[in-house]
PDB file of N, CA and C in Angstrom:
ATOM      1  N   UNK A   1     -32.996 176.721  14.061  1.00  0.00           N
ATOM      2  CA  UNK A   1     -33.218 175.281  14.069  1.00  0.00           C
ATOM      3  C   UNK A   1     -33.806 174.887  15.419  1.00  0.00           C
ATOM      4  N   UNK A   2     -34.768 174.625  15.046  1.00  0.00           N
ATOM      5  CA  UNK A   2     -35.592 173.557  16.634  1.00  0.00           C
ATOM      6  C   UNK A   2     -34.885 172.750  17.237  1.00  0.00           C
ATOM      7  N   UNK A   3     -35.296 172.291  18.345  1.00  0.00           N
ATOM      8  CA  UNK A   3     -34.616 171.373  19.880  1.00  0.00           C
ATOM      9  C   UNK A   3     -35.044 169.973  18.922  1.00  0.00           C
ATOM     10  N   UNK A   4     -36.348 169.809  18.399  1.00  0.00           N
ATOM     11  CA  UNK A   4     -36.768 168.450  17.989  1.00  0.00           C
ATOM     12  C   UNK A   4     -36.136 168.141  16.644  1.00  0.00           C
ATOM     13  N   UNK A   5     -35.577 168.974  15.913  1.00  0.00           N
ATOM     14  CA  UNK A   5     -34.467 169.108  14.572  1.00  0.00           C
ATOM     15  C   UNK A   5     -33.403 168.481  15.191  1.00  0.00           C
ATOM     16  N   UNK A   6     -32.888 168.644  16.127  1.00  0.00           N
ATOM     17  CA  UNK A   6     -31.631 168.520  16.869  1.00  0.00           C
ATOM     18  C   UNK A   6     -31.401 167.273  17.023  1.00  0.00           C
ATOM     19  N   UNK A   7     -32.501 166.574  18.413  1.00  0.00           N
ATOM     20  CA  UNK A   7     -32.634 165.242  18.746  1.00  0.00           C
ATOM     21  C   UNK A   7     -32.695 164.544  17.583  1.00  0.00           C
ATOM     22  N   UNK A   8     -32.447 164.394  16.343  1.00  0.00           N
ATOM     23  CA  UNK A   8     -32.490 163.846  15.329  1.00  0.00           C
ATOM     24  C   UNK A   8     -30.888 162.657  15.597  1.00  0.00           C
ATOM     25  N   UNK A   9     -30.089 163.553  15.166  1.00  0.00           N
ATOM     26  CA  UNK A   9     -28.464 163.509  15.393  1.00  0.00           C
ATOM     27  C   UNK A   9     -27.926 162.531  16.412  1.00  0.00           C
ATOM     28  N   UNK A  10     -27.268 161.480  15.878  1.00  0.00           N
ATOM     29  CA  UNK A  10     -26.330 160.655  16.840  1.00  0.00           C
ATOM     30  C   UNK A  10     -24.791 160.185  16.026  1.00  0.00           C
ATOM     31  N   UNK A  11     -24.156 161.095  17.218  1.00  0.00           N
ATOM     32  CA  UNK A  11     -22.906 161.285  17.079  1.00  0.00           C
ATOM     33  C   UNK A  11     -22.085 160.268  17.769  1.00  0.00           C
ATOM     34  N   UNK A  12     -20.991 159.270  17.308  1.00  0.00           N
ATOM     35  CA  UNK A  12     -20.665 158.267  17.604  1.00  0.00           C
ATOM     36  C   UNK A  12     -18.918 158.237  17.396  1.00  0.00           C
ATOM     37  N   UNK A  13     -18.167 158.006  17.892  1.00  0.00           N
ATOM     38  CA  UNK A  13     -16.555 157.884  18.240  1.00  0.00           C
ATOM     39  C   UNK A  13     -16.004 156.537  18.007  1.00  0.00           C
ATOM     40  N   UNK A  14     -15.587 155.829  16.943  1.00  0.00           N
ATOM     41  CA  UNK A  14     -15.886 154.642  16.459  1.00  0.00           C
ATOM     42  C   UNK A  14     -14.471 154.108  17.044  1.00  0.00           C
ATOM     43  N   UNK A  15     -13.336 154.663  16.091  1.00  0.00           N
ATOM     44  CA  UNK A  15     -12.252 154.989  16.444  1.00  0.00           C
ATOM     45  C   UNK A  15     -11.083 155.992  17.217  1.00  0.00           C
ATOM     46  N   UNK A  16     -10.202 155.417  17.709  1.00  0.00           N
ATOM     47  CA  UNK A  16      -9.412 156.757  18.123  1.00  0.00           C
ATOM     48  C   UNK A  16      -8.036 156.316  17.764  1.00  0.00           C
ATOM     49  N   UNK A  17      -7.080 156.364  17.737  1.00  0.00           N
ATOM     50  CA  UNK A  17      -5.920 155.696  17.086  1.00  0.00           C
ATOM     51  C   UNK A  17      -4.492 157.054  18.265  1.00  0.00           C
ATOM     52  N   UNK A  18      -4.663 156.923  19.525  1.00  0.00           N
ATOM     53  CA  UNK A  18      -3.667 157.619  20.380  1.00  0.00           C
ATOM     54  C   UNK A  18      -2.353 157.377  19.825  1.00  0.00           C
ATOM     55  N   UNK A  19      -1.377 156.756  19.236  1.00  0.00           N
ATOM     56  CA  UNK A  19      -0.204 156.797  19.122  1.00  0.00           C
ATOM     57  C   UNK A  19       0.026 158.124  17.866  1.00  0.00           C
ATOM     58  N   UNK A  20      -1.305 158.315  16.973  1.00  0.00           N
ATOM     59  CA  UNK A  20      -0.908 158.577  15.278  1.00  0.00           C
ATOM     60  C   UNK A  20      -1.960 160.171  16.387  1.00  0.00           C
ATOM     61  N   UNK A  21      -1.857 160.855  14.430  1.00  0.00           N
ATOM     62  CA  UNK A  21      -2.887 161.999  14.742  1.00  0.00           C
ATOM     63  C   UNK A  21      -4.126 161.839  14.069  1.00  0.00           C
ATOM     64  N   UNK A  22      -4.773 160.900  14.498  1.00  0.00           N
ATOM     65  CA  UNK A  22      -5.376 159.950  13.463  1.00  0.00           C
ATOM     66  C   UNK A  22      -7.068 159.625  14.119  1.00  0.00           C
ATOM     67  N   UNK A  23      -8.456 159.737  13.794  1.00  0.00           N
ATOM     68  CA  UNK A  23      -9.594 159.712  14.671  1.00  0.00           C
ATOM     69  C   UNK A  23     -10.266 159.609  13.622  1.00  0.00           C
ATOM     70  N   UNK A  24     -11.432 158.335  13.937  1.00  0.00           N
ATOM     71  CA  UNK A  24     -12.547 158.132  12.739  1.00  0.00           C
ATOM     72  C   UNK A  24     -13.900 158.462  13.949  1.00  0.00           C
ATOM     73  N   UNK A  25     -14.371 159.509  13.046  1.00  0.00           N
ATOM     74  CA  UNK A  25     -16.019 159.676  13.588  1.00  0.00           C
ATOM     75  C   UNK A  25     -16.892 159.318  12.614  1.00  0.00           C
ATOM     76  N   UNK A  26     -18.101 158.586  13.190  1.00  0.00           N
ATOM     77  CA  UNK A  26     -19.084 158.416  12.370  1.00  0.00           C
ATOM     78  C   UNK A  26     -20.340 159.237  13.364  1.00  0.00           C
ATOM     79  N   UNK A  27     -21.006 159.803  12.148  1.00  0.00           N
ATOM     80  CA  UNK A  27     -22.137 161.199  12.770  1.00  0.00           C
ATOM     81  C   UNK A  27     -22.872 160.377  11.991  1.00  0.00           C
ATOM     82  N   UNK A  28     -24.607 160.275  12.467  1.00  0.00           N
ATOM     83  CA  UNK A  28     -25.556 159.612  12.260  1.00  0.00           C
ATOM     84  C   UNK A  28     -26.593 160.325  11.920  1.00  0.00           C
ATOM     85  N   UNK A  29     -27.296 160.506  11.020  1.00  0.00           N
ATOM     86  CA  UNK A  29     -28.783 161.489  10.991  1.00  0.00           C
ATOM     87  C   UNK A  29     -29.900 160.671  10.390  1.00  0.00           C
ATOM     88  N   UNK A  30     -31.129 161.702  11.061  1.00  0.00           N
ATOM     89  CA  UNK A  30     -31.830 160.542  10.512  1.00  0.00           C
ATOM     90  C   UNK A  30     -32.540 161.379   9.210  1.00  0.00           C
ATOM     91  N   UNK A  31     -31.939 162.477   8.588  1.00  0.00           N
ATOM     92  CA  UNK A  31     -32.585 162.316   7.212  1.00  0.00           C
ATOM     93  C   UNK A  31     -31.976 163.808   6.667  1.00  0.00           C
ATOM     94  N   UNK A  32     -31.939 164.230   5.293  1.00  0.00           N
ATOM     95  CA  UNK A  32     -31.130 164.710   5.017  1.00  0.00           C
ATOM     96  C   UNK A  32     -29.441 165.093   4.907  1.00  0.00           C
ATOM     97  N   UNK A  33     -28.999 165.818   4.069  1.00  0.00           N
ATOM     98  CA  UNK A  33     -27.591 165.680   3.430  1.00  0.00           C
ATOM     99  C   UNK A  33     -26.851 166.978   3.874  1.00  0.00           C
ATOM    100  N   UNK A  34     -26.126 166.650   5.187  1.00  0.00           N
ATOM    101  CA  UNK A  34     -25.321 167.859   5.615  1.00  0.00           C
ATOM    102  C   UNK A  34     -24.301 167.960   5.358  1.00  0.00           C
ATOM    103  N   UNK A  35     -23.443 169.661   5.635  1.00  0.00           N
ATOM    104  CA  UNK A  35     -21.975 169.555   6.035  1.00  0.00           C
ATOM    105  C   UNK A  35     -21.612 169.871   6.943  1.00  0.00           C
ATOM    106  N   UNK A  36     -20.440 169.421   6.953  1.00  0.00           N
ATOM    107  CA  UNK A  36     -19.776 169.169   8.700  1.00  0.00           C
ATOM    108  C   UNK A  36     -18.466 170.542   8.196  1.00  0.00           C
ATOM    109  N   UNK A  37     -18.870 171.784   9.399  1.00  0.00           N
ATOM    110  CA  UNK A  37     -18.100 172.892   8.952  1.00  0.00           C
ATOM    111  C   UNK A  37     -16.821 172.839   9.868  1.00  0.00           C
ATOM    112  N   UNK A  38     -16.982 172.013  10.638  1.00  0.00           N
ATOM    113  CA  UNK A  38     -16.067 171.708  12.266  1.00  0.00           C
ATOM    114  C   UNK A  38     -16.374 170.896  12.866  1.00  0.00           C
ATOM    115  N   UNK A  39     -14.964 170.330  13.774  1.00  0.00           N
ATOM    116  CA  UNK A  39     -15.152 169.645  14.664  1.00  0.00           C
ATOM    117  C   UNK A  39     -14.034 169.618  15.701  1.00  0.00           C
ATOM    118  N   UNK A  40     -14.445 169.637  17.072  1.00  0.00           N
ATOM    119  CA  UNK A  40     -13.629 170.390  17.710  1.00  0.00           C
ATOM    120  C   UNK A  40     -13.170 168.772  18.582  1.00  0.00           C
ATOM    121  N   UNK A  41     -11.815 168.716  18.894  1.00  0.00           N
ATOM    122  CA  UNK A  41     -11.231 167.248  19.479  1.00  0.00           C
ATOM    123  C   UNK A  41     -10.677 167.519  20.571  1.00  0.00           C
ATOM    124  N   UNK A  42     -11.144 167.552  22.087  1.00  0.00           N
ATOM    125  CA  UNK A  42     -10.873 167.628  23.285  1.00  0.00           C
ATOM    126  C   UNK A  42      -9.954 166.701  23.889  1.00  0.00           C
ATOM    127  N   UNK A  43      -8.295 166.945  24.383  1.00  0.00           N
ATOM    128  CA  UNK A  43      -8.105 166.155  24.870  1.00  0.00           C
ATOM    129  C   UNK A  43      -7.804 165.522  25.985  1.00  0.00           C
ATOM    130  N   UNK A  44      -8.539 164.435  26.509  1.00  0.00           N
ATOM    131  CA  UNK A  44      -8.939 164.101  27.853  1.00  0.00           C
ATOM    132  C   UNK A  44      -7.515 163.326  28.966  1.00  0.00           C
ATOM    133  N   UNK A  45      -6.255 163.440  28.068  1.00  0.00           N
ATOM    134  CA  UNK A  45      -5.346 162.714  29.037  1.00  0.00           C
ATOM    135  C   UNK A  45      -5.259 163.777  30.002  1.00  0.00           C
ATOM    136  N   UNK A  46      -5.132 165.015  30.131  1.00  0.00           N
ATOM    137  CA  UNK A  46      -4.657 166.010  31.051  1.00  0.00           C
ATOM    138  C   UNK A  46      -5.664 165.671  32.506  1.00  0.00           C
ATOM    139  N   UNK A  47      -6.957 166.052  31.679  1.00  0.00           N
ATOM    140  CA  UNK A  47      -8.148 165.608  32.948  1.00  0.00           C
ATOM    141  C   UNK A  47      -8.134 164.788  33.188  1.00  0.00           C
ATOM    142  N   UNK A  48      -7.421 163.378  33.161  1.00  0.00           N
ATOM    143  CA  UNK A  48      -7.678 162.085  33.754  1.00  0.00           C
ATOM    144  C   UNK A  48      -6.680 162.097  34.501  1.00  0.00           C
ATOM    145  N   UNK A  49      -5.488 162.900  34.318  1.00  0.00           N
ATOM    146  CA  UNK A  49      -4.262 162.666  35.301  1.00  0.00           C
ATOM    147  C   UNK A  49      -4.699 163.647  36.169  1.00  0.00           C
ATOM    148  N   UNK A  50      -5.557 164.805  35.944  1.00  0.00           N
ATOM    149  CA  UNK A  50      -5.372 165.555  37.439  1.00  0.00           C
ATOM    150  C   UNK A  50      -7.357 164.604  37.975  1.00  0.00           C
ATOM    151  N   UNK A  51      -7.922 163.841  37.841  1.00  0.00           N
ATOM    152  CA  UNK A  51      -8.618 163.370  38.238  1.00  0.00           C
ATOM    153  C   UNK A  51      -8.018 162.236  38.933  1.00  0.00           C
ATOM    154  N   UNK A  52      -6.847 161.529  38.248  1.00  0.00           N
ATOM    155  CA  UNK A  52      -6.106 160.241  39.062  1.00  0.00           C
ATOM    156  C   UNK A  52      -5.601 160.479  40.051  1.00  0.00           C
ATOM    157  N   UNK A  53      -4.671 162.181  40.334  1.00  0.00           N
ATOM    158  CA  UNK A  53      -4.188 162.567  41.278  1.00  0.00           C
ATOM    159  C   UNK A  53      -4.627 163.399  42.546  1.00  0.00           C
ATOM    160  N   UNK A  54      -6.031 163.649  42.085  1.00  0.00           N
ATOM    161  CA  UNK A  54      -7.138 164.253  43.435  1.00  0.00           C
ATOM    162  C   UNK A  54      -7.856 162.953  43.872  1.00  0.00           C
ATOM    163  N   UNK A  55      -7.243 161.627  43.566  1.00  0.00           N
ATOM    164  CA  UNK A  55      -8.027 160.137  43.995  1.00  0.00           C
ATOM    165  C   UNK A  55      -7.063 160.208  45.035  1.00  0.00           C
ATOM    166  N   UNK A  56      -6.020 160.497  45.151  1.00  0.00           N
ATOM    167  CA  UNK A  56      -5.289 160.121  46.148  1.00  0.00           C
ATOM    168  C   UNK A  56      -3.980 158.963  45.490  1.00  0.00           C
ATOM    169  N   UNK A  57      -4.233 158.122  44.033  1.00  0.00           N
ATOM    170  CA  UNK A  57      -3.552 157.302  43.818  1.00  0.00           C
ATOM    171  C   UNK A  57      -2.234 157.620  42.575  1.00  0.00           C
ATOM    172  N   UNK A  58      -1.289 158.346  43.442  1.00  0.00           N
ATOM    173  CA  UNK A  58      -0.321 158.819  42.895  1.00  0.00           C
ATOM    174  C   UNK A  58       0.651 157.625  42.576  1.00  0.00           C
ATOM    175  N   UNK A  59       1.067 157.555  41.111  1.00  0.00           N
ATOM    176  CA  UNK A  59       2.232 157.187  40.624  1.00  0.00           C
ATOM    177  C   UNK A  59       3.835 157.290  41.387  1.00  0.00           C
ATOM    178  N   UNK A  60       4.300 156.101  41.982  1.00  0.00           N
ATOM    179  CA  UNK A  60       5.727 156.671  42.823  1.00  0.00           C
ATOM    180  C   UNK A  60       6.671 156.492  41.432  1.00  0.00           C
TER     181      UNK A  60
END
């Protein structure tokens, strides 16, 4: 699959619902009928606490 096949694709994070196990994605194309074999869900609280705590602004 080509680089210009690719740039087609806009992938969008509509929802996130943190309390539940719960996440709405909407994936965008601009033509043809795919499937989605995976999707992989990174989660970013860990990196924001060791990014909050190399700021210097520690929680007492």
């Amino acid at each position: 699959m080509s680089i210009s096949t690719l740039s087609g694709f806009v992938t969008k994070t509509l929802e996130i619902f943190p309390d539940t196990d719960r996440i709405r994605i909407d994936i965008g194309e601009t033509e043809g009928t795919f499937k989605i074999e995976s999707v992989e869900l990174i989660c970013m609280e860990q990196m924001e606490n060791h990014l909050y705590d190399m700021a210097g602004n520690l929680e007492e």
